[in-house]
C-alpha atoms as a PDB file:
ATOM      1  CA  UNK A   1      30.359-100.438-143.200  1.00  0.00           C
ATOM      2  CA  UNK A   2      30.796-102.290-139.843  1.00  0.00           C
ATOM      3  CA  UNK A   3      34.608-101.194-139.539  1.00  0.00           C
ATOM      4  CA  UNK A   4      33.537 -97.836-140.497  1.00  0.00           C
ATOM      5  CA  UNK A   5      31.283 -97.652-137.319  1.00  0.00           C
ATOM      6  CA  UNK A   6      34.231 -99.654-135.217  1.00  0.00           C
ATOM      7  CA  UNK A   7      36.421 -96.701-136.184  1.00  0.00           C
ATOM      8  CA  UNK A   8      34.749 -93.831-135.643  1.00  0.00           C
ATOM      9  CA  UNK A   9      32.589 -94.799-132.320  1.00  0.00           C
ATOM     10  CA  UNK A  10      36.583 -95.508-131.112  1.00  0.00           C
ATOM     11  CA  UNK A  11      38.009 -92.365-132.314  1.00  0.00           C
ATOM     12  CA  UNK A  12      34.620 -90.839-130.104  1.00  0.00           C
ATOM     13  CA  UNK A  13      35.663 -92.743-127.045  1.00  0.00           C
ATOM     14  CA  UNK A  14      39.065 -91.298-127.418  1.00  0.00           C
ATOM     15  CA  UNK A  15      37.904 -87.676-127.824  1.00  0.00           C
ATOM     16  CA  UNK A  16      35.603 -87.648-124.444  1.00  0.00           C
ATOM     17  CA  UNK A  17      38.489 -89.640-122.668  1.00  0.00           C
ATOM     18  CA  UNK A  18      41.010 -87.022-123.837  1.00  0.00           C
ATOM     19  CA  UNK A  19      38.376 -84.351-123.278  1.00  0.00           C
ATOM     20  CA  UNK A  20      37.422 -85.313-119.718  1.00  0.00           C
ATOM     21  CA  UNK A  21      40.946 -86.223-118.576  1.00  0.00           C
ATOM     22  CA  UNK A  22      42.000 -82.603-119.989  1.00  0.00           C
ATOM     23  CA  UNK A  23      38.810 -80.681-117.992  1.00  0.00           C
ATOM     24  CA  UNK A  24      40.032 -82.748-114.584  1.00  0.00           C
ATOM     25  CA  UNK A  25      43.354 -81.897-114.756  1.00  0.00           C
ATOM     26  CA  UNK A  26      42.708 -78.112-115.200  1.00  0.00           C
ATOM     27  CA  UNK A  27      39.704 -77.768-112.928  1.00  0.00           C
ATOM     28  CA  UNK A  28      37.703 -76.171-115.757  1.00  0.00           C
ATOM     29  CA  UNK A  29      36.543 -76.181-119.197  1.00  0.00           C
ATOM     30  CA  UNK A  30      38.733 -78.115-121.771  1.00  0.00           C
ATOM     31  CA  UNK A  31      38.142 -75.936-124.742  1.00  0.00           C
ATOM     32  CA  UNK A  32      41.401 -74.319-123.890  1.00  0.00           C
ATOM     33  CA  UNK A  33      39.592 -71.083-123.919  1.00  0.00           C
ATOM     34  CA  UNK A  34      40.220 -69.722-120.851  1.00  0.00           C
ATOM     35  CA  UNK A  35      43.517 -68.094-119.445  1.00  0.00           C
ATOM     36  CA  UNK A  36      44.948 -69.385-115.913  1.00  0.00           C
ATOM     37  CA  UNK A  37      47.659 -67.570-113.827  1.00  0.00           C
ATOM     38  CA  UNK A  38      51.041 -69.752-114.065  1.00  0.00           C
ATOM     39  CA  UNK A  39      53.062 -68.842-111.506  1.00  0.00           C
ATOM     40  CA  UNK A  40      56.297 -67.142-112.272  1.00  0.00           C
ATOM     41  CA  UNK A  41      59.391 -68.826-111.600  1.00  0.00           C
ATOM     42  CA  UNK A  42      61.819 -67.715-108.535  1.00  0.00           C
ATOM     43  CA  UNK A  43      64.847 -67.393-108.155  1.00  0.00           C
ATOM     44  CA  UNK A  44      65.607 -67.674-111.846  1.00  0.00           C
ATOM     45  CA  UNK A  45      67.963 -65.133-113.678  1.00  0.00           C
ATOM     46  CA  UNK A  46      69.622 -64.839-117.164  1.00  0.00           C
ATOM     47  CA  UNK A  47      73.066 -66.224-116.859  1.00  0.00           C
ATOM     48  CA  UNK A  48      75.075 -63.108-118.398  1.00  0.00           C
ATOM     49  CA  UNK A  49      73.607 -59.768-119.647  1.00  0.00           C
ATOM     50  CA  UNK A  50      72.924 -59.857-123.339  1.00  0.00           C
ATOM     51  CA  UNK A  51      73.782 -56.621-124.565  1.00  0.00           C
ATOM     52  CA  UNK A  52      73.265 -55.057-128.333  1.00  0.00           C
ATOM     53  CA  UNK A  53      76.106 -52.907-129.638  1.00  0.00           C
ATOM     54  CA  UNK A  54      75.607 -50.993-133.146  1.00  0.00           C
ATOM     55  CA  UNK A  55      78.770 -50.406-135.796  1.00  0.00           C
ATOM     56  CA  UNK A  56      79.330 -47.137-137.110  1.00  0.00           C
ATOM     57  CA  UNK A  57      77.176 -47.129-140.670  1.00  0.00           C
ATOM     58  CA  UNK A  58      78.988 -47.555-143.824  1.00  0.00           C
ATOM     59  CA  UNK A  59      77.907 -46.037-146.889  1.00  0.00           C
ATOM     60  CA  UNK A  60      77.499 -47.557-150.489  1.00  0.00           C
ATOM     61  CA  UNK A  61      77.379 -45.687-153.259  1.00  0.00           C
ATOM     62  CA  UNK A  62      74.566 -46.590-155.796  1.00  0.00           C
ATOM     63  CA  UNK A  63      74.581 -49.492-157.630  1.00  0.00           C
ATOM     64  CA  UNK A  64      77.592 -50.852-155.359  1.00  0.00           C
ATOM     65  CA  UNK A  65      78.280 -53.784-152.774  1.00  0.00           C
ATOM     66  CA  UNK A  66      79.837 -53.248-149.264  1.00  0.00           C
ATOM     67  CA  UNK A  67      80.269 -54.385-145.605  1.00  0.00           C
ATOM     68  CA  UNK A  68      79.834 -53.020-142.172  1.00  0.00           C
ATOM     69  CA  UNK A  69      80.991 -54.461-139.023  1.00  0.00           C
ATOM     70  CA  UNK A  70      80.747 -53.836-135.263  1.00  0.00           C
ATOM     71  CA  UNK A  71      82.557 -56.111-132.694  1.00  0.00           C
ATOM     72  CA  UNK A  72      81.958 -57.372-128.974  1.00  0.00           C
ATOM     73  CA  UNK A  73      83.677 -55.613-126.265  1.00  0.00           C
ATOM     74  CA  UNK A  74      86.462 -57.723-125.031  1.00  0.00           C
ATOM     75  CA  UNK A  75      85.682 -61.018-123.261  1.00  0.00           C
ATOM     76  CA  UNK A  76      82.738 -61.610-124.573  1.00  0.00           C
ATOM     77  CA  UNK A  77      81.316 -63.106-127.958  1.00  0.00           C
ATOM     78  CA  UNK A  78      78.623 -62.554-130.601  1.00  0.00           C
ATOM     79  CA  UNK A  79      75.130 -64.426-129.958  1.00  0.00           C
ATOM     80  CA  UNK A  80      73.442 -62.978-132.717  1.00  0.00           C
ATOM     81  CA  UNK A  81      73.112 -59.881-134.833  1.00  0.00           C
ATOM     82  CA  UNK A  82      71.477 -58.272-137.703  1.00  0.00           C
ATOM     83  CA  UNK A  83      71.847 -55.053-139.750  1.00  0.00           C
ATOM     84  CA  UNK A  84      69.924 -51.889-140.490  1.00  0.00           C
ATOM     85  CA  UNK A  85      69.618 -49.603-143.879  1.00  0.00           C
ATOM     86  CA  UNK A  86      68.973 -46.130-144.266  1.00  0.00           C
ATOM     87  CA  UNK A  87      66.931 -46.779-146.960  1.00  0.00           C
ATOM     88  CA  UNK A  88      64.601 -49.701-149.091  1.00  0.00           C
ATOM     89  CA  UNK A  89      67.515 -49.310-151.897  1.00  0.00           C
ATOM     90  CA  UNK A  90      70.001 -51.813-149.818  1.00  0.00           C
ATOM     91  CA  UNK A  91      69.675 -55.635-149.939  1.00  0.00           C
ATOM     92  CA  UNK A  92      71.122 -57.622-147.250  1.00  0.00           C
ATOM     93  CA  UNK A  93      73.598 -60.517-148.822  1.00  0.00           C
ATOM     94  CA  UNK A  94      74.598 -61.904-145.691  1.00  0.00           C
ATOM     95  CA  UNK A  95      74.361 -60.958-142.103  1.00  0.00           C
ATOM     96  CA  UNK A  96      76.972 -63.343-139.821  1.00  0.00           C
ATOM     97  CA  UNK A  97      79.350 -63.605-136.795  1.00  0.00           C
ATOM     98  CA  UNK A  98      82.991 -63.494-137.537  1.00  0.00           C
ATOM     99  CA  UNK A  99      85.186 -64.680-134.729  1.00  0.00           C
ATOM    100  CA  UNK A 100      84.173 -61.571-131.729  1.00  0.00           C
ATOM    101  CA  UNK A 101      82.166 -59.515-134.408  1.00  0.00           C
ATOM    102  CA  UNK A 102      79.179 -59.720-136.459  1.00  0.00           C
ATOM    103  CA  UNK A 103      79.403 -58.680-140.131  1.00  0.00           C
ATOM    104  CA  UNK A 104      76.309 -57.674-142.558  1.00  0.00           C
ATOM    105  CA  UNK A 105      77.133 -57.206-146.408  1.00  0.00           C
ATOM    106  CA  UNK A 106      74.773 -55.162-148.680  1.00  0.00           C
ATOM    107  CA  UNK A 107      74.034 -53.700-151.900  1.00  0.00           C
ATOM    108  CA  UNK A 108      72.728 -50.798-152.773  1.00  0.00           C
ATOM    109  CA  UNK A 109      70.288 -50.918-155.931  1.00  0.00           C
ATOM    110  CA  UNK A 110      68.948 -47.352-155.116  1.00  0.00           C
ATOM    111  CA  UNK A 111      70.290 -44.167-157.288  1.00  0.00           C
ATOM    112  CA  UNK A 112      71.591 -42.212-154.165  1.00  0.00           C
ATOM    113  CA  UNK A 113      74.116 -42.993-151.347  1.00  0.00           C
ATOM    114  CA  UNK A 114      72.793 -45.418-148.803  1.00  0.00           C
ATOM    115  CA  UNK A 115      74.345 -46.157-145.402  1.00  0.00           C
ATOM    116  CA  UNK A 116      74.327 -49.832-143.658  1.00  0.00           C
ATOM    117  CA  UNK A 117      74.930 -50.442-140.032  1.00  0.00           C
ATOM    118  CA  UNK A 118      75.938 -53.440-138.201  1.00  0.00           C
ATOM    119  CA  UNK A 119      74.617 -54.636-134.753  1.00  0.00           C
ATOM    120  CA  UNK A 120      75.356 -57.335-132.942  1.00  0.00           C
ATOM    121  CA  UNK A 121      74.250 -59.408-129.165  1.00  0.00           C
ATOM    122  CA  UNK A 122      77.069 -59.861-126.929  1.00  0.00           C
ATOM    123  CA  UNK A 123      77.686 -62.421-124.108  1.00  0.00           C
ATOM    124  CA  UNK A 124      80.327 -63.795-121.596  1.00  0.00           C
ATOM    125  CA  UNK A 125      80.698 -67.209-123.158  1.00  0.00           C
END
């Protein structure tokens, strides 16, 4: 019973210390409740455009599998990518960068002709 009180009228001490060493540090209340103004950093600037390029859509026929493909203009290299459907018939198998382009493959489980597109984030490496 004794340790019991030990331990909790310590784990009380730390909660006001933490509690009053959070409410001097901001000025205010240390519910975290209120929003403060953080000052925006200068001078700061991406280090190479990110831009999104989108493939030419390839269509599957029902009940088949298939790729589509877009690549990064020259000099620069994939960063990331994804694909879109023309439909909720298509499931996406694998979306993925391949060398200076990004791939997507799909399958189409739908009873009509489906398209899938490829898009992918470029950079200057």
């Amino acid at each position: 019973m004794r340790r019991a009180r030990i331990l909790a009228a310590t784990a009380t001490a730390v909660l006001l210390a933490g509690t009053a060493t959070a409410a001097a540090q901001g000025g205010g209340s240390a519910r975290g409740d209120e929003v403060k103004d953080v000052p925006a950093a200068e001078g700061v600037a991406p280090l190479a455009a990110h831009n999104q390029y989108i493939g030419l859509p390839t269509n599957l026929a029902p009940g088949t599998s298939g790729s589509a493909w877009v690549a990064c203009p020259s000099g620069e290299v994939p960063t990331g990518g994804g694909a879109g459907t023309s439909a909720f018939d298509i499931y996406l198998l694998d979306t993925r960068p391949s060398g200076s382009s990004w791939v997507v493959f799909g399958k189409n489980t739908g009873t009509t002709t489906q398209s899938l597109t490829a898009y992918v984030i470029c950079t200057v490496p």
